[in-house]
Protein backbone atom coordinates (compact mmCIF):
# COMPACT_ATOMS: atom_id res chain seq x y z
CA UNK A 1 -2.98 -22.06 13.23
CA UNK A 2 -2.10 -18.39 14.47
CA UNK A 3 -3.43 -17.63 17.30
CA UNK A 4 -4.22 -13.72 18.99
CA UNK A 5 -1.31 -11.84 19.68
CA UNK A 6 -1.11 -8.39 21.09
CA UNK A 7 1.74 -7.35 18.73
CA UNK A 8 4.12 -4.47 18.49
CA UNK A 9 8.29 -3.93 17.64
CA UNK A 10 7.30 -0.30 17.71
CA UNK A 11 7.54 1.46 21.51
CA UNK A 12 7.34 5.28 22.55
CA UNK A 13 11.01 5.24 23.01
CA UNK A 14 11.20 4.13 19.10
CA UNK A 15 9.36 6.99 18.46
CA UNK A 16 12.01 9.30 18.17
CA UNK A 17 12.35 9.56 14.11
CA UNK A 18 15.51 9.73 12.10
CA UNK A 19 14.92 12.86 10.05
CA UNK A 20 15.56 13.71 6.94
CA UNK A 21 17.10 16.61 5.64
CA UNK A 22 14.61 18.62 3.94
CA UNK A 23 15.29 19.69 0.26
CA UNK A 24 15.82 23.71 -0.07
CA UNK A 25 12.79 25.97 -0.86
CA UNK A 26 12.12 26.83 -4.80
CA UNK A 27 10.44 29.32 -5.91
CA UNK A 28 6.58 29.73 -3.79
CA UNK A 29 4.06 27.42 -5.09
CA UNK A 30 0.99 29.71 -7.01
CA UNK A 31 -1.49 31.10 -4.35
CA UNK A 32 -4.04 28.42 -2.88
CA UNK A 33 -1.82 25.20 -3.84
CA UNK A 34 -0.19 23.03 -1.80
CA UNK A 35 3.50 21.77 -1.35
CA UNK A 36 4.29 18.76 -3.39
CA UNK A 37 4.62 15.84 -1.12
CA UNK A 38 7.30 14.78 -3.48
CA UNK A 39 9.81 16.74 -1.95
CA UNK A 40 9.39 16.66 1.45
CA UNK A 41 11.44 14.76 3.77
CA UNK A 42 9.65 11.55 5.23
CA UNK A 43 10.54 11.02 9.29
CA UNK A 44 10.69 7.21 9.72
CA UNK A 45 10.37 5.46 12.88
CA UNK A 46 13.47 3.78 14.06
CA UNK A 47 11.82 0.26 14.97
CA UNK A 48 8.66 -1.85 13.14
CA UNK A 49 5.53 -0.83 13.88
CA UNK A 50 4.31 -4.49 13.23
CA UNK A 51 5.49 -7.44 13.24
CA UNK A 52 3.49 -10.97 12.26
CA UNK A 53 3.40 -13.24 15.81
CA UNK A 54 3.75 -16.13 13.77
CA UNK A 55 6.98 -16.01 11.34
CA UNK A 56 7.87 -12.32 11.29
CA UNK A 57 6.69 -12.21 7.52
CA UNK A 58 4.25 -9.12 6.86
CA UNK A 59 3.98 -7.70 3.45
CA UNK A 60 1.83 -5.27 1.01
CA UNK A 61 0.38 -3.42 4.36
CA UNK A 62 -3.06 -1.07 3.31
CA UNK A 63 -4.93 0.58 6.20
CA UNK A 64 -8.06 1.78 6.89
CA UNK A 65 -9.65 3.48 9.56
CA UNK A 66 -13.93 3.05 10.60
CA UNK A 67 -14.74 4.16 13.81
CA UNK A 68 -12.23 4.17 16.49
CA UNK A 69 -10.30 1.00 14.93
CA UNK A 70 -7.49 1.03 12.60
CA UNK A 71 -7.87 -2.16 10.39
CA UNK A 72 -4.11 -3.25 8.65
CA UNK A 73 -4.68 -5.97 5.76
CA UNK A 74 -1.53 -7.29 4.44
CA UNK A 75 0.17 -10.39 2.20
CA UNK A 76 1.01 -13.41 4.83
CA UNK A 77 2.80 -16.71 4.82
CA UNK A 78 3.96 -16.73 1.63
CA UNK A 79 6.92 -18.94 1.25
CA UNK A 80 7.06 -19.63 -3.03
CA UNK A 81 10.21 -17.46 -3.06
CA UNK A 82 12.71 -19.98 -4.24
CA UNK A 83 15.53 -19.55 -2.34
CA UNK A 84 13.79 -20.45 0.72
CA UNK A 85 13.27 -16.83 1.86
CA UNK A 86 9.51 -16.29 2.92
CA UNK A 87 7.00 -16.72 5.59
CA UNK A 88 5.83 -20.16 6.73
CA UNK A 89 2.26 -21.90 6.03
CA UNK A 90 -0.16 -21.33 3.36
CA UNK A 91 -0.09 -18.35 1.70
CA UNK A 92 -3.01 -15.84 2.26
CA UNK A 93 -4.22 -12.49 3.28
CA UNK A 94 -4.41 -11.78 7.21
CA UNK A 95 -5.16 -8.42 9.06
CA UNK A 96 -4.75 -7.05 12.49
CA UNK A 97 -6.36 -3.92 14.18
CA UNK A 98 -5.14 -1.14 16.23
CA UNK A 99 -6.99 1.81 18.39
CA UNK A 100 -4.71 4.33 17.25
CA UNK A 101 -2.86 2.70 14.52
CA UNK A 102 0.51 2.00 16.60
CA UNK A 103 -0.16 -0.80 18.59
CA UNK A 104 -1.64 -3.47 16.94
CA UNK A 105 -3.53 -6.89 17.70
CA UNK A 106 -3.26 -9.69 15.07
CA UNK A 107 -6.68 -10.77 14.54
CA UNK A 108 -6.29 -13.76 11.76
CA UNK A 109 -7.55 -14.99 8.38
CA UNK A 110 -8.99 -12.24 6.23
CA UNK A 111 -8.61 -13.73 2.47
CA UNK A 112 -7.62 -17.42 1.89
CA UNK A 113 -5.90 -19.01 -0.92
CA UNK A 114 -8.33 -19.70 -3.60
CA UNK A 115 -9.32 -23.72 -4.34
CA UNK A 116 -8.19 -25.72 -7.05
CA UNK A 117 -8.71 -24.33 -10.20
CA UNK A 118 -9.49 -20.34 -9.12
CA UNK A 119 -7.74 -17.99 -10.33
CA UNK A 120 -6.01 -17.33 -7.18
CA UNK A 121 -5.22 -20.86 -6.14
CA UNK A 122 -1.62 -20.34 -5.66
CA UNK A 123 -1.83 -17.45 -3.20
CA UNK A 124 -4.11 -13.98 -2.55
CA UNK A 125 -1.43 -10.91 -2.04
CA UNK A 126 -1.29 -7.37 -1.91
CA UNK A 127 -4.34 -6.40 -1.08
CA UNK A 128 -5.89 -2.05 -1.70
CA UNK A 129 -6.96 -0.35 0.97
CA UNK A 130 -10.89 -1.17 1.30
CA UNK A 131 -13.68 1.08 -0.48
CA UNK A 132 -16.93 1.83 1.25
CA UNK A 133 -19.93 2.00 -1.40
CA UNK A 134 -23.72 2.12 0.14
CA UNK A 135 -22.91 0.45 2.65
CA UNK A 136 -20.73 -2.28 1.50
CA UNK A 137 -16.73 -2.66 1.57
CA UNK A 138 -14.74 -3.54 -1.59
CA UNK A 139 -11.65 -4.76 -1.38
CA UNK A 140 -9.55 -5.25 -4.27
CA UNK A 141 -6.36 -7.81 -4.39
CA UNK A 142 -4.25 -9.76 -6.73
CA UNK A 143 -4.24 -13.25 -7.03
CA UNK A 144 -1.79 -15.89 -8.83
CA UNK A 145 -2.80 -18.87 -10.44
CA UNK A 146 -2.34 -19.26 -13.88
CA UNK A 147 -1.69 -15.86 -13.99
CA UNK A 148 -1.60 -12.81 -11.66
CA UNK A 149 -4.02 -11.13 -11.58
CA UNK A 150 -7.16 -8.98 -9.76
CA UNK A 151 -10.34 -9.59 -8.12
CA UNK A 152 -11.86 -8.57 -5.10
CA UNK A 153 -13.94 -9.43 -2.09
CA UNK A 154 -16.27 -7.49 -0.22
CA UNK A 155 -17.70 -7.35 3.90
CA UNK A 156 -20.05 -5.05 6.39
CA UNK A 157 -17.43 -5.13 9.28
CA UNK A 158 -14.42 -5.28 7.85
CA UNK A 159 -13.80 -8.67 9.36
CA UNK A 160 -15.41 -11.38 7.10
CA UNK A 161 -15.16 -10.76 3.68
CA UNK A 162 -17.08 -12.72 1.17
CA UNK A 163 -15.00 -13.23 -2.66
CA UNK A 164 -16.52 -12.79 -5.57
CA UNK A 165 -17.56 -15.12 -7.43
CA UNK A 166 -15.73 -16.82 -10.76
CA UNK A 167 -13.02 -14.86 -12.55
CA UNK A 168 -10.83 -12.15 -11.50
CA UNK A 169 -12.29 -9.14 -12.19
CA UNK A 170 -9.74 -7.20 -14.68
CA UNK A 171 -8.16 -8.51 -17.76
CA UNK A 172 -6.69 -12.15 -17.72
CA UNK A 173 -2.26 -11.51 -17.42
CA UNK A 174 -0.54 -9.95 -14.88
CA UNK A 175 -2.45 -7.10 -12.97
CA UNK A 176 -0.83 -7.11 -10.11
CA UNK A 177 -0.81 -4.38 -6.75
CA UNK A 178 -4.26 -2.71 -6.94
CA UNK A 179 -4.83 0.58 -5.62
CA UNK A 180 -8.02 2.39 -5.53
CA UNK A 181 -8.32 6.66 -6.03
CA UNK A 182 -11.64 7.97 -5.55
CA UNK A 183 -12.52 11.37 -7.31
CA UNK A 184 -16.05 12.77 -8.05
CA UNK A 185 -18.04 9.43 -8.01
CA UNK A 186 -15.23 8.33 -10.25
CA UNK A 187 -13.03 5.15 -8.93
CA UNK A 188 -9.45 4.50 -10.42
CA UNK A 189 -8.10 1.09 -10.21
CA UNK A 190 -4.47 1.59 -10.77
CA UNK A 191 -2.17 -1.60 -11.16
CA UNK A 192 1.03 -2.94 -12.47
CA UNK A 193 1.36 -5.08 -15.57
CA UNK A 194 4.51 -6.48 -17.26
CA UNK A 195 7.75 -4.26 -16.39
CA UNK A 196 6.03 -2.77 -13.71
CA UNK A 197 4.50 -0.22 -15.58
CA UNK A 198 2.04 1.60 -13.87
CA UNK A 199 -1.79 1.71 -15.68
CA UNK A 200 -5.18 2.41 -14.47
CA UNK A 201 -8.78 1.73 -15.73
CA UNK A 202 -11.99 3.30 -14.32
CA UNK A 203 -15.64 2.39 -12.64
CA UNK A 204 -18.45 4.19 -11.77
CA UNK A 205 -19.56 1.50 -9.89
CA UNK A 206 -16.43 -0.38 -8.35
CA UNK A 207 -17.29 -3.83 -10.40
CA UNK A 208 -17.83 -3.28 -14.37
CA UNK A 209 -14.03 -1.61 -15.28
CA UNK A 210 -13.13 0.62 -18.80
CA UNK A 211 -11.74 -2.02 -21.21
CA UNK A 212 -8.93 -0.08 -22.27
CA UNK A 213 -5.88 0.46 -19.25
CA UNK A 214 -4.48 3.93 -19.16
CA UNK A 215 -0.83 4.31 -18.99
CA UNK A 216 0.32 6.57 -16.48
CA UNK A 217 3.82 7.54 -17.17
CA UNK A 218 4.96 5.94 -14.29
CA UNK A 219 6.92 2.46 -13.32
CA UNK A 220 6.62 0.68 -10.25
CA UNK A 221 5.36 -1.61 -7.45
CA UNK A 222 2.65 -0.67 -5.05
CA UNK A 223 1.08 2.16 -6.24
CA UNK A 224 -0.39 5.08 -3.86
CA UNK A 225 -1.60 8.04 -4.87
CA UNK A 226 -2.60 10.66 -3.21
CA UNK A 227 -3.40 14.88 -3.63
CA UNK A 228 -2.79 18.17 -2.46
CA UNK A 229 -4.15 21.15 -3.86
CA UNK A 230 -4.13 20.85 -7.62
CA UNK A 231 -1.21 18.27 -7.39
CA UNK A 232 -1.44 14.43 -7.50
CA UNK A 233 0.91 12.46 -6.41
CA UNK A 234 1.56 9.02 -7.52
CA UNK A 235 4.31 6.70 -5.36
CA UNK A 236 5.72 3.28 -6.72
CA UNK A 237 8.18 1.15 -5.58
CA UNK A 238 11.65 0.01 -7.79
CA UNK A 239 13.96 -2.49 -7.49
CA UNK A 240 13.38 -5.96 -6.38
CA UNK A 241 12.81 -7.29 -2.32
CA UNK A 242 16.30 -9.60 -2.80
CA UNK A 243 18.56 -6.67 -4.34
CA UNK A 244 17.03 -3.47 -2.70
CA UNK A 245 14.16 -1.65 -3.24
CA UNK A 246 12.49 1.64 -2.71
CA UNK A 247 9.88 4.36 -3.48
CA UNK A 248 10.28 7.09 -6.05
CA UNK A 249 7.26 9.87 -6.66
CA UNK A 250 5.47 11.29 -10.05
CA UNK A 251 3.34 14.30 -10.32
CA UNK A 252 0.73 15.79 -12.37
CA UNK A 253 -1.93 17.69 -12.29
CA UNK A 254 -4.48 15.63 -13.21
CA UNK A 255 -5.08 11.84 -13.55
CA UNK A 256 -5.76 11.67 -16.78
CA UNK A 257 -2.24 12.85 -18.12
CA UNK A 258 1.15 11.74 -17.78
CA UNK A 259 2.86 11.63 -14.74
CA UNK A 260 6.12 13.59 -14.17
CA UNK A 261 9.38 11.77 -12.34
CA UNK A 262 10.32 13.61 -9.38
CA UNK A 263 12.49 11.31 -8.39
CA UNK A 264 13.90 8.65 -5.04
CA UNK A 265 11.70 10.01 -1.89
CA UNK A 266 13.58 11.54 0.62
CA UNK A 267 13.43 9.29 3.95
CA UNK A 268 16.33 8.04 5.91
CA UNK A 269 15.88 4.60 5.74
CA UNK A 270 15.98 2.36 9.34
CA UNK A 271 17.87 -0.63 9.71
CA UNK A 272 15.10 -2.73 9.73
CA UNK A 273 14.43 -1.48 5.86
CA UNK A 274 18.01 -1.68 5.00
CA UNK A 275 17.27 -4.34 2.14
CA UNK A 276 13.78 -2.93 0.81
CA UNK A 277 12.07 -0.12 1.76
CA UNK A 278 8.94 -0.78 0.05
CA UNK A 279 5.09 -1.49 -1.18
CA UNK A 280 2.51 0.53 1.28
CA UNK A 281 0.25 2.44 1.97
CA UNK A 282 -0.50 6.36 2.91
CA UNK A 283 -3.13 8.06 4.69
CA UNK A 284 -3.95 11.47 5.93
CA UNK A 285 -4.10 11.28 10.21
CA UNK A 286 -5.29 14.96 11.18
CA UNK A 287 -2.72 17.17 9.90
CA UNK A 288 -0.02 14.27 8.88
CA UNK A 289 0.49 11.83 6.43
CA UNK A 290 0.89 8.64 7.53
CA UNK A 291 3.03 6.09 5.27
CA UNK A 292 3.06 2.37 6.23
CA UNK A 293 5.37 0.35 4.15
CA UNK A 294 7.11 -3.25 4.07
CA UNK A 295 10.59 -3.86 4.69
CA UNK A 296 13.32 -5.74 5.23
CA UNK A 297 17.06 -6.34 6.16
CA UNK A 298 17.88 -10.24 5.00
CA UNK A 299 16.87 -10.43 1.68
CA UNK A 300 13.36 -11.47 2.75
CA UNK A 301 13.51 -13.87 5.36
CA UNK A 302 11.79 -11.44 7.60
CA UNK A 303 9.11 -8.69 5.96
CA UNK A 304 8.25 -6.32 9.15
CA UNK A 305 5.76 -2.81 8.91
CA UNK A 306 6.97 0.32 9.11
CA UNK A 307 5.59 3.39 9.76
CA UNK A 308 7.00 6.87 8.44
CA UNK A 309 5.49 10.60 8.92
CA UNK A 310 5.19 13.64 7.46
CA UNK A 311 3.04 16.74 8.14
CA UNK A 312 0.21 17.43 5.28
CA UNK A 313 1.63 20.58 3.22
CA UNK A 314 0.16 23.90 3.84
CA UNK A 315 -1.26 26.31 1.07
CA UNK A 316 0.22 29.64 0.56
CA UNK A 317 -2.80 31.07 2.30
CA UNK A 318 -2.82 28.88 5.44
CA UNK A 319 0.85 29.99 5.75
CA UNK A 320 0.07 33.32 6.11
């Protein structure tokens, strides 16, 4: 059993970034837009921002903030990797909470492995940053079994989370690394499926899901999207954990049309992440982005959370 642990690799000292160099300036975007996130530089912190107290094995990090506390769900103990590589115990979701989202507190159990015979009996993973609807958080993950696929479990505080009940929630094969957009009542589940192509299917009610998955253009794990001005941005993850990995970024300007390749993100990568540099999560803190992502440096005997920054993008007008 894990037990507390006030947990941090991350100190002010690591603080100082290793920055990118910025791409050079095209042509203005059109009045009132924003700067694609796409090509900006990302500044990534030099050390882990968290690491697991128990066997240094932290993957699939989403975040959330309610209140004053930063809540960080993530895959844990997961050792089916064959080679050996993986963290020790049962496999399950765990989370850990943080006043300011830097130094963080493992708190324990969030999502266990599924019993004999669910759908995710072999292991919970990668679980979407939670949605609040009247009152209620939803939080989506994937589950093997028989399969992989999705379901989802909901809570009040963020802390106990309840599963929902029978089968997964989306379409029986692999659905795999749910992510959650939220747009004009509007929720968009977007997920991988075989050759990690990224689709997405909608809800107006975060339960009952279109029947038909969109295909968005795009290919890879651990999708985030986010926007900025008229521009989405949509990041996934290529490669593989053992061989190297990292993000690349697509664009469009709207969700419902294909999404353009823009390309590797721009991010000098830390030691830590010299193996993968991978699945995440972003969110806006004041006037920066914040992107938390898994990585590694020994082929996956360690997964550790890092934390890279870069300032929201500015419209024409707020430039001037």
């Amino acid at each position: 059993m894990k037990t507390d642990h006030i947990t941090s690799c991350f100190s002010l000292a690591a603080l100082t970034m290793a920055i990118a160099v910025l791409p050079s300036r095209g042509a203005e975007p059109p009045a009132g837009s924003a700067a694609q996130v796409a090509t900006t530089a990302w500044q990534a912190a030099e050390s882990p921002v968290y690491c697991d107290p128990n066997d240094d094995w932290a993957k699939d990090p989403s975040v959330i903030k309610a209140g004053d506390t930063y809540y960080m769900y993530y895959t844990s103990a997961n050792p089916w990797q064959g080679d050996g590589s993986g963290g020790k115990g049962e496999p399950r979701i765990d989370y850990a909470t943080s006043p300011d989202g830097l130094k963080w507190t493992y708190q324990g159990l969030a999502i266990p492995k599924g019993k004999p015979g669910d759908w995710d009996d072999e292991r919970p993973q990668a679980p979407a940053k939670p949605i609040l609807k009247d009152g209620v958080y939803y939080m989506y993950y994937a589950g093997a079994g028989k399969g992989v696929t999705t379901g989802y479990a909901t809570s009040t505080d963020l802390r106990h989370w309840t599963k929902h009940q029978g089968d997964p929630v989306l379409r029986k094969g692999k659905v795999n690394d749910p992510f959650i957009y939220v747009e004009d009542g509007r929720y968009y589940l977007f997920f991988i499926t075989g050759g990690d192509a990224i689709y997405y299917v909608t809800s107006t009610n975060l339960v009952d899901w279109s029947p038909e998955p969109v295909y968005t253009g795009a290919t890879g794990e651990g999708s985030i999207v986010i926007k900025d001005g008229p521009t989405y941005t949509l990041f996934g993850c290529i490669g593989w954990s053992h061989k190297g990995e990292y993000y690349k970024a697509y664009t469009s300007q709207s969700l419902t049309t294909k999404f353009a390749d823009n390309g590797r993100i721009k991010i000098d990568t830390p030691k830590f992440a010299a193996g993968s540099l991978s699945h995440g999560d972003i969110f806006r803190h004041g006037d920066e982005y914040w992107f938390y992502f898994q990585a590694t440096c020994d082929v996956g005997r360690r997964f550790q959370v890092g934390l890279a920054k870069q300032p929201v993008p500015k419209t024409t007008a707020e430039k001037k």
